[in-house]
Protein backbone atom coordinates (compact mmCIF):
# COMPACT_ATOMS: atom_id res chain seq x y z
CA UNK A 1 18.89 -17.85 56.89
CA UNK A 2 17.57 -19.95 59.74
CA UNK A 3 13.97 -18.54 59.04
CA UNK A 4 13.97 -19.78 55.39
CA UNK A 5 14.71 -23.17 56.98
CA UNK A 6 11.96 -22.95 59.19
CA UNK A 7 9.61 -21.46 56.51
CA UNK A 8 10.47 -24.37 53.86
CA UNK A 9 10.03 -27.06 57.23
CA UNK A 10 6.69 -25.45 57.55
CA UNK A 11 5.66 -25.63 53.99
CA UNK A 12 6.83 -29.07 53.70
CA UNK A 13 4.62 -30.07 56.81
CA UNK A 14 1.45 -27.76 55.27
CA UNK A 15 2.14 -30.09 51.75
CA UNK A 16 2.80 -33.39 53.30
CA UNK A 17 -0.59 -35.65 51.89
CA UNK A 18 -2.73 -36.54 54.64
CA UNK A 19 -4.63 -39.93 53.31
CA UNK A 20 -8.15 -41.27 54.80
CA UNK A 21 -7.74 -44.37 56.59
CA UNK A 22 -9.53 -47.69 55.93
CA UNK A 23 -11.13 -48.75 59.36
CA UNK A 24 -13.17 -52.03 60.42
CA UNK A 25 -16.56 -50.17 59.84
CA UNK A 26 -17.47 -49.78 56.25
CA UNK A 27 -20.69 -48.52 55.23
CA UNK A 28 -20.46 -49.13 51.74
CA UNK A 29 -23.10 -47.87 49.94
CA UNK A 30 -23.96 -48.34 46.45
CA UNK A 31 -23.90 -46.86 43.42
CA UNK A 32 -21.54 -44.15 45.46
CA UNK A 33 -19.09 -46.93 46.08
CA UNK A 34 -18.60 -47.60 41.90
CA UNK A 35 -17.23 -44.25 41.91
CA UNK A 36 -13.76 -43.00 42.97
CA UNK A 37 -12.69 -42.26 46.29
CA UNK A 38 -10.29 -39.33 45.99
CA UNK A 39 -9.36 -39.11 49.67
CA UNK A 40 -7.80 -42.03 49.77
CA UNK A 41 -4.28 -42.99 48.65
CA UNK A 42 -4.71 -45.38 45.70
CA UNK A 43 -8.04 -47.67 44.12
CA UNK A 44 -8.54 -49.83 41.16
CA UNK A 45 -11.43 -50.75 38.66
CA UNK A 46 -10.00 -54.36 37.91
CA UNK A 47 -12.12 -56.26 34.96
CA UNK A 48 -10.45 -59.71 34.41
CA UNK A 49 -12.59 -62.26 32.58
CA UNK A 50 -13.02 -65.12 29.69
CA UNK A 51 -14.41 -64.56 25.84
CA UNK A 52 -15.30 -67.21 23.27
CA UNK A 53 -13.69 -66.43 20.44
CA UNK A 54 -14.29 -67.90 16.78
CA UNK A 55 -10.66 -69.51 17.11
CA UNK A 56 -11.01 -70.66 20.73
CA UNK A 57 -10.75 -68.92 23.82
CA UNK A 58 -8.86 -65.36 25.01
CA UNK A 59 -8.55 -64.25 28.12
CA UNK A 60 -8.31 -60.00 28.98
CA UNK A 61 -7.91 -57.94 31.42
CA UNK A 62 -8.58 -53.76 31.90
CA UNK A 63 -7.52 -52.28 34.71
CA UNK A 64 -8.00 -48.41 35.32
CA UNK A 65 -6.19 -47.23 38.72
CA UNK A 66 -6.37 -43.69 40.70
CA UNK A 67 -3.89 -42.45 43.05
CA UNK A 68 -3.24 -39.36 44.98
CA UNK A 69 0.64 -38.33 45.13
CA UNK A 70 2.80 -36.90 47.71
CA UNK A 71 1.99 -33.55 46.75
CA UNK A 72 0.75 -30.46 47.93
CA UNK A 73 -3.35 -30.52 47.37
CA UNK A 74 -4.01 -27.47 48.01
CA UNK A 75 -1.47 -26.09 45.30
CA UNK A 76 -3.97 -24.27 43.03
CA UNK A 77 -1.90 -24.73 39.65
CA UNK A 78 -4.30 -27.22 36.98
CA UNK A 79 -1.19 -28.61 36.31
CA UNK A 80 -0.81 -29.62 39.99
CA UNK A 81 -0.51 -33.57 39.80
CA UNK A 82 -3.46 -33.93 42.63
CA UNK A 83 -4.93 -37.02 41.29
CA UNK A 84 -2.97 -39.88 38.57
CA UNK A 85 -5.08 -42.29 36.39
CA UNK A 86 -3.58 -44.72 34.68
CA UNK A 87 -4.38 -48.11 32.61
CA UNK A 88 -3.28 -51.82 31.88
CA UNK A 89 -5.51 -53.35 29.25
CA UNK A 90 -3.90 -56.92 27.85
CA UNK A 91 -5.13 -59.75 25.93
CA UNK A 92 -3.81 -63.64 26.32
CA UNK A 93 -4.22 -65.31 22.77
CA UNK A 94 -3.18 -68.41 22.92
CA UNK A 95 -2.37 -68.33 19.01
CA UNK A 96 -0.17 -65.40 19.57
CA UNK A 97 1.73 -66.65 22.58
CA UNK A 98 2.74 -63.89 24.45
CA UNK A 99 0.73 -60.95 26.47
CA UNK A 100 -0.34 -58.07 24.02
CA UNK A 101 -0.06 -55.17 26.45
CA UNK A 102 -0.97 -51.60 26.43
CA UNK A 103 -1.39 -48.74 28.70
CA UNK A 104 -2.28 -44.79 29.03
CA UNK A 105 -1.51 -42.53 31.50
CA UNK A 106 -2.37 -38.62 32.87
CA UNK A 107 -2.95 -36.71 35.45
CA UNK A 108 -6.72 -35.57 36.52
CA UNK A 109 -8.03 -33.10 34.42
CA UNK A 110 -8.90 -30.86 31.42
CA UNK A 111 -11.70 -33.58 30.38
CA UNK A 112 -9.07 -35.74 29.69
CA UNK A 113 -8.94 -37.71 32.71
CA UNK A 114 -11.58 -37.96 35.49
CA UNK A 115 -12.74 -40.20 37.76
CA UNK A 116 -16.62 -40.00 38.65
CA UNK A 117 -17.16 -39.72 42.73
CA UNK A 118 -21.19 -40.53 41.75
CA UNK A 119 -20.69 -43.49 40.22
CA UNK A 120 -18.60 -45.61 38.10
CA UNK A 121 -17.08 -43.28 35.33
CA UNK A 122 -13.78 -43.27 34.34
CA UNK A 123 -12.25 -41.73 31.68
CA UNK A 124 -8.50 -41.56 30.53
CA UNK A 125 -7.64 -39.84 27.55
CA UNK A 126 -9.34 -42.43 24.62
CA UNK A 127 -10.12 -45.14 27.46
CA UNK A 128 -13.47 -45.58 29.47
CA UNK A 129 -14.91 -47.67 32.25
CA UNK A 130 -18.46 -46.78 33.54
CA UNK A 131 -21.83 -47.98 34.47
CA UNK A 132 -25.21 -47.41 32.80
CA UNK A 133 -27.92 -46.61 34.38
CA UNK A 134 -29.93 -50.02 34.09
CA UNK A 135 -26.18 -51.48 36.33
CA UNK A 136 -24.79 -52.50 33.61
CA UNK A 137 -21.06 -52.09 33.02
CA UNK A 138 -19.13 -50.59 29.54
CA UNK A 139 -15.44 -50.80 28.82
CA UNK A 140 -14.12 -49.05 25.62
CA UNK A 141 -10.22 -49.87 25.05
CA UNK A 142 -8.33 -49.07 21.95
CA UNK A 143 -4.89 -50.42 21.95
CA UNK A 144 -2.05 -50.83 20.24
CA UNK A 145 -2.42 -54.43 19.28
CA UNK A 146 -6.17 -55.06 19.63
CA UNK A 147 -9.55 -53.06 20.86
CA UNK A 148 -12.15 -53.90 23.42
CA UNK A 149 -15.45 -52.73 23.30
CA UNK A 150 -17.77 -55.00 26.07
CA UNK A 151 -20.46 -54.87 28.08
CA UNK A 152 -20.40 -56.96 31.55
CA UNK A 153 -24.01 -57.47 32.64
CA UNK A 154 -24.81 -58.41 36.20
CA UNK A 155 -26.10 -61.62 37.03
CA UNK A 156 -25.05 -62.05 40.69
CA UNK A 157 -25.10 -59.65 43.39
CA UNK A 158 -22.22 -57.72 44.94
CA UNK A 159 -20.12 -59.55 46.60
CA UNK A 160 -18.55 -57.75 49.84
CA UNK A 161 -15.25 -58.67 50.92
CA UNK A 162 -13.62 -59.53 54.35
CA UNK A 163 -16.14 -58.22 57.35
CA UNK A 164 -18.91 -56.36 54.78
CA UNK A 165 -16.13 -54.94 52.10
CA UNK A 166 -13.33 -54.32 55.07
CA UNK A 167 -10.98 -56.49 54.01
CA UNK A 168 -7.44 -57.39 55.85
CA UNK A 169 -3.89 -57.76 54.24
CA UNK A 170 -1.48 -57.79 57.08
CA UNK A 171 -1.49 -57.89 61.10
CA UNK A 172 -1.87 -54.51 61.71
CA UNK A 173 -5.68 -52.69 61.86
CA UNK A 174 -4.87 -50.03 58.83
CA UNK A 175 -3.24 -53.11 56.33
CA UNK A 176 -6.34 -53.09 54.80
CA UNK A 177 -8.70 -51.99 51.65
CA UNK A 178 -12.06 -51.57 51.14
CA UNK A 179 -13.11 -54.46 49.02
CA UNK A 180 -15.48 -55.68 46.80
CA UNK A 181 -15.97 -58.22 43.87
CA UNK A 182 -19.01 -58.65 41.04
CA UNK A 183 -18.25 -62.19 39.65
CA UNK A 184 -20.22 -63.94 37.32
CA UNK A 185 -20.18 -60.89 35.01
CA UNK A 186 -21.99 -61.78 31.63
CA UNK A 187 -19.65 -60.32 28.91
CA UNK A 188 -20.52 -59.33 24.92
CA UNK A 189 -19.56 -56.84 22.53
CA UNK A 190 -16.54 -56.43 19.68
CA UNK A 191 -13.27 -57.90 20.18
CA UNK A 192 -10.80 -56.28 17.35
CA UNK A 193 -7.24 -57.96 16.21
CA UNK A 194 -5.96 -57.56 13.22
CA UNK A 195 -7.69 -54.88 12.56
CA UNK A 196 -10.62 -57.43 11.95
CA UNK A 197 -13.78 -57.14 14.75
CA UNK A 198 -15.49 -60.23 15.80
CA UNK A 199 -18.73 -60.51 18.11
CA UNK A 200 -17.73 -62.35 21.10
CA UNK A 201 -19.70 -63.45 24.44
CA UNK A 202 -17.59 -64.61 27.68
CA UNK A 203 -17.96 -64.10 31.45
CA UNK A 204 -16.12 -61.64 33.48
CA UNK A 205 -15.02 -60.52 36.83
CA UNK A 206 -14.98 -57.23 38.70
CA UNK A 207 -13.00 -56.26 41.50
CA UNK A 208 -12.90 -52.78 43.66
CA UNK A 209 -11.02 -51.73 46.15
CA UNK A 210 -9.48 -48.55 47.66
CA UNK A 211 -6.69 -47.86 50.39
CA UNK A 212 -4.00 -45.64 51.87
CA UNK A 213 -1.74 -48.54 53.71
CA UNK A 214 -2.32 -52.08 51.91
CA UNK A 215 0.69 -54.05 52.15
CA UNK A 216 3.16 -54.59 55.67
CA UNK A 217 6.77 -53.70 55.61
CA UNK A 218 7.78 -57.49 55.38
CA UNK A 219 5.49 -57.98 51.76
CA UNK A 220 7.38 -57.59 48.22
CA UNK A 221 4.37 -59.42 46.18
CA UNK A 222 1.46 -60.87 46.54
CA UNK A 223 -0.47 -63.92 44.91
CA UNK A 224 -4.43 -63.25 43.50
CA UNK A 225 -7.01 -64.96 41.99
CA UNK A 226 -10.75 -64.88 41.07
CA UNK A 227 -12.75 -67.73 39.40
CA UNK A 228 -15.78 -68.40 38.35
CA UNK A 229 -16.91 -71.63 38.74
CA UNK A 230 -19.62 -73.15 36.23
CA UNK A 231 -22.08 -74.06 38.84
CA UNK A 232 -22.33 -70.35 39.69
CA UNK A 233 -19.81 -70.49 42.92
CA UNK A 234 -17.01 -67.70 43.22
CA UNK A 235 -13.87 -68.45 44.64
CA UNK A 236 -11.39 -65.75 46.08
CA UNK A 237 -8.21 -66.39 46.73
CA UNK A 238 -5.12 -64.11 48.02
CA UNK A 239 -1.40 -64.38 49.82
CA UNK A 240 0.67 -61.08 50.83
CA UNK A 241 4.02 -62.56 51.09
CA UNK A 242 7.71 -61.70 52.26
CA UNK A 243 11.25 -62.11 50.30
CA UNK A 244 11.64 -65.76 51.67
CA UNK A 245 7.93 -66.30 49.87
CA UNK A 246 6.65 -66.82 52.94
CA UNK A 247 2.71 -65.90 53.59
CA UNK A 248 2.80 -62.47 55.35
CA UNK A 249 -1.11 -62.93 55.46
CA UNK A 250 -3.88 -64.20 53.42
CA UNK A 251 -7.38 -64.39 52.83
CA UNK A 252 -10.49 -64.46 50.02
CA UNK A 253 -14.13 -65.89 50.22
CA UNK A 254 -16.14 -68.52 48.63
CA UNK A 255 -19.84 -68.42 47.70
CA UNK A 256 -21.89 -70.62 47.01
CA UNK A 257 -24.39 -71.23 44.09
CA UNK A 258 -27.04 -70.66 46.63
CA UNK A 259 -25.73 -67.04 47.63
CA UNK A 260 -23.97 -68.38 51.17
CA UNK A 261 -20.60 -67.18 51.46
CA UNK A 262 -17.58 -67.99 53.48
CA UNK A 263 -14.57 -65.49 54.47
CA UNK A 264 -11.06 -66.96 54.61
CA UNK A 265 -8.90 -66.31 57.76
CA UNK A 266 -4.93 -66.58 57.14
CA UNK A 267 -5.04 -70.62 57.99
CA UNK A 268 -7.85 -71.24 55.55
CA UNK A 269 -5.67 -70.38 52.29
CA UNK A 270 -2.74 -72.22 51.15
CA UNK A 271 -1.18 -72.09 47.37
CA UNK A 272 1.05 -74.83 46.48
CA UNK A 273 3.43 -74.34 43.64
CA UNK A 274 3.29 -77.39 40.30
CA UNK A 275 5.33 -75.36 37.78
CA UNK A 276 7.36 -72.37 37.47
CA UNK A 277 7.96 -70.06 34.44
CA UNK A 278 11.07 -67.83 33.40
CA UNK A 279 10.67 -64.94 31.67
CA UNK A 280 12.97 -64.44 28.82
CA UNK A 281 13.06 -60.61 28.61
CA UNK A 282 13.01 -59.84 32.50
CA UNK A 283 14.10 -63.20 34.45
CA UNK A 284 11.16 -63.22 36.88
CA UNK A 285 10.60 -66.52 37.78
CA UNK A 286 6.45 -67.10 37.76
CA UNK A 287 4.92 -70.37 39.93
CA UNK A 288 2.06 -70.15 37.00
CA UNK A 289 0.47 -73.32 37.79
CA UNK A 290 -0.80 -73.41 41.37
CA UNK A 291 -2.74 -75.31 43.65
CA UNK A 292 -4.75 -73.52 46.16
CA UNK A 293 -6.08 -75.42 48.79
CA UNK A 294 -9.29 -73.70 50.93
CA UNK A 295 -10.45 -74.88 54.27
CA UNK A 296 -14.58 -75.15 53.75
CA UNK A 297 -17.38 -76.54 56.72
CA UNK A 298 -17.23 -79.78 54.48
CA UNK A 299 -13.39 -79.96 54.61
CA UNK A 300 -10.88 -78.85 52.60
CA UNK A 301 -10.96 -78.35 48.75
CA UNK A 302 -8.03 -77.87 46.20
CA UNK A 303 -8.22 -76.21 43.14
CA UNK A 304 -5.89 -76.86 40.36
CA UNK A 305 -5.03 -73.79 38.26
CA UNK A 306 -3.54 -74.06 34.61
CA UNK A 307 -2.46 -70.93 32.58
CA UNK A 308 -3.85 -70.58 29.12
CA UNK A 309 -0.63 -70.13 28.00
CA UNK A 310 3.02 -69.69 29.97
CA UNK A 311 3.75 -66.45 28.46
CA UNK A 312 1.24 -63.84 30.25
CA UNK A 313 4.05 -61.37 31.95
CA UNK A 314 2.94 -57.67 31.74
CA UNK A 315 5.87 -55.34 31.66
CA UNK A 316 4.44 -51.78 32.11
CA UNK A 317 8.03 -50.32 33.19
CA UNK A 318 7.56 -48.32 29.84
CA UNK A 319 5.07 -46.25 31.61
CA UNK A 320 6.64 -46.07 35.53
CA UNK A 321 4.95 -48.92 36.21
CA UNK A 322 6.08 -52.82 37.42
CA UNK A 323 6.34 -55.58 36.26
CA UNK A 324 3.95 -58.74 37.27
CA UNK A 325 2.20 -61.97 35.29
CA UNK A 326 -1.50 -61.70 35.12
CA UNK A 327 -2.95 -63.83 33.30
CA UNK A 328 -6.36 -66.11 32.63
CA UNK A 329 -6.45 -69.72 34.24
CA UNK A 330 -8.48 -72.86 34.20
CA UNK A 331 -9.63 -74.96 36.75
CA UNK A 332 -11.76 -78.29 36.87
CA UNK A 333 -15.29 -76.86 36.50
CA UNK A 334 -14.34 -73.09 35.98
CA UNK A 335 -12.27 -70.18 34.68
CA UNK A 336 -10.73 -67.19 35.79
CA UNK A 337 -7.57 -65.26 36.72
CA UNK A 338 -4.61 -65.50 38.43
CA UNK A 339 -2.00 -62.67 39.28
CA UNK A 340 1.56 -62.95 40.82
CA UNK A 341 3.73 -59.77 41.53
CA UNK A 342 6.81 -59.57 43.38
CA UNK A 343 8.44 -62.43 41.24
CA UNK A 344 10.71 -59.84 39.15
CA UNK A 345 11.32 -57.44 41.89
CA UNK A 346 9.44 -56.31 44.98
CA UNK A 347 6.19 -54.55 44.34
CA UNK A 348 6.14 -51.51 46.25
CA UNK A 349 2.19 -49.96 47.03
């Protein structure tokens, strides 16, 4: 029986995932770069962003992520799980209090599921993220609670992260995505609650970014957020931190309104905690008003970030998924959005 051992060691070896790394020399090249990036271990179209609504404000967020499992790719089965895509869309109404929350979820394939390599173009199941050919981006969501059907128009341009879209999260070389942002989004289309659609206009933020080794050993959460301010700046902000809450690294980017922008090293990025939040339902304990204070050539500036509302925890356990607070923020002289994961339980990547 020794040889089945040695046959099943040798499969296992043959079916172990080997991912592409993320090294200090990105190339990115557009619109290739919208698109998905199958040889690496996980990405994320993240769309977080502001709409004027007849009854005040609303913040939302849709989120469609790829990732490549621990499995055997060349296995030819169609039922092989080679590629996952799966969805957060929520919606922070301040008249309804709470996060409404849905998500969807499938592996890659039958026309069900796919994830354009050309360009951006993702579809999951009734769920769809992709870019037109004048650049303009188009979300269709229909959940549970409310639909989305937007268009985010361009009025900035790309914004790389880190060194030209190599951005760091830890010490080590290969802690690191490929990163970029598209701020200043002008958003329009249909919100839908109630069953009821209503025209709405807002402005919206795009973030990309791909990887096979993000996060150090040490991290269990990190802290996020990306605001556009009314003069036409966009700030970036991140922490990676450890189970003491210490900063395991950090990092972002301002630019200015005249296009000049400014990359954050670790010291250059602090967040300060003014107020903390306990969920009811899962006991995470949410700083959900921050400071963050950014070292600039003219000194240092602090930013004071208020939620909308407390109540903006998405649970997506329902679905194999964590459990996090993401959720839209103000600040003197602009809007945006702030996540926080870790806070119920590390966040494993």
């Amino acid at each position: 029986m020794r040889w089945l051992g040695m046959l099943l060691a040798a499969f296992a070896l043959a079916a172990a995932p080997v991912y592409a790394p993320v090294t200090p020399d990105p190339r990115l090249s557009f619109p290739r770069d919208h698109g998905g990036h199958p040889q690496f271990r996980t990405e994320w179209w993240y769309v977080t962003g502001w709409l004027d609504a007849k009854d005040g404000p609303v913040g939302f967020q849709v989120t469609f992520f790829r990732t490549r499992p621990e499995v055997n790719q060349a296995n030819p089965s169609a039922f092989a799980p080679r590629q996952v895509l799966f969805a957060h869309a929520a919606l922070s109404d301040r008249k309804v209090g709470r996060l409404l929350h849905d998500q969807r979820i499938a592996r890659a394939g039958f026309g069900l599921a796919e994830a354009s390599t050309s360009d951006a173009d993702i579809v999951l199941l009734d769920w769809r993220l992709r870019r037109a050919a004048d650049g303009r981006f188009l979300t269709t969501v229909d959940a549970k609670d409310f639909g989305l059907d937007l268009t985010f128009t361009p009025t900035q341009p790309i914004l790389l992260q880190g060194r030209a879209g190599y951005s760091a999260k830890g010490p080590r070389p290969e802690q690191a995505s490929y990163y970029y942002s598209a701020p200043h989004l002008a958003a329009s289309g249909t919100l839908i609650r109630n069953g009821r659609p209503e025209a709405v206009k807002g402005r919206a933020w795009l973030d990309r970014e791909w990887s096979s080794t993000l996060l150090d050993a040490r991290a269990v959460g990190w802290d996020w957020a990306g605001i556009n301010l009314d003069d036409g700046s966009a700030l970036t902000v991140f922490q990676v931190r450890d189970k003491t809450g210490e900063p395991v690294w950090a990092g972002g980017s301002f630019r200015d309104p005249r296009g000049r922008q400014i990359v954050f090293q670790p010291p250059d990025v602090r967040f300060e905690t003014v107020r903390r939040w306990r969920s009811p339902r899962t006991g995470g304990v949410y700083p959900v008003e921050r400071i963050v204070v950014v070292r600039l050539p003219s000194g240092e500036r602090r930013f004071r970030l208020r939620p909308l509302f407390d109540d903006q925890e998405l649970d997506s356990r329902a679905g194999g998924g964590p459990v996090y607070w993401e959720g839209a923020v103000r600040t003197e002289g602009g809007r945006g959005y702030l996540e926080l994961t870790g806070y119920a339980g590390a966040l494993k990547l």
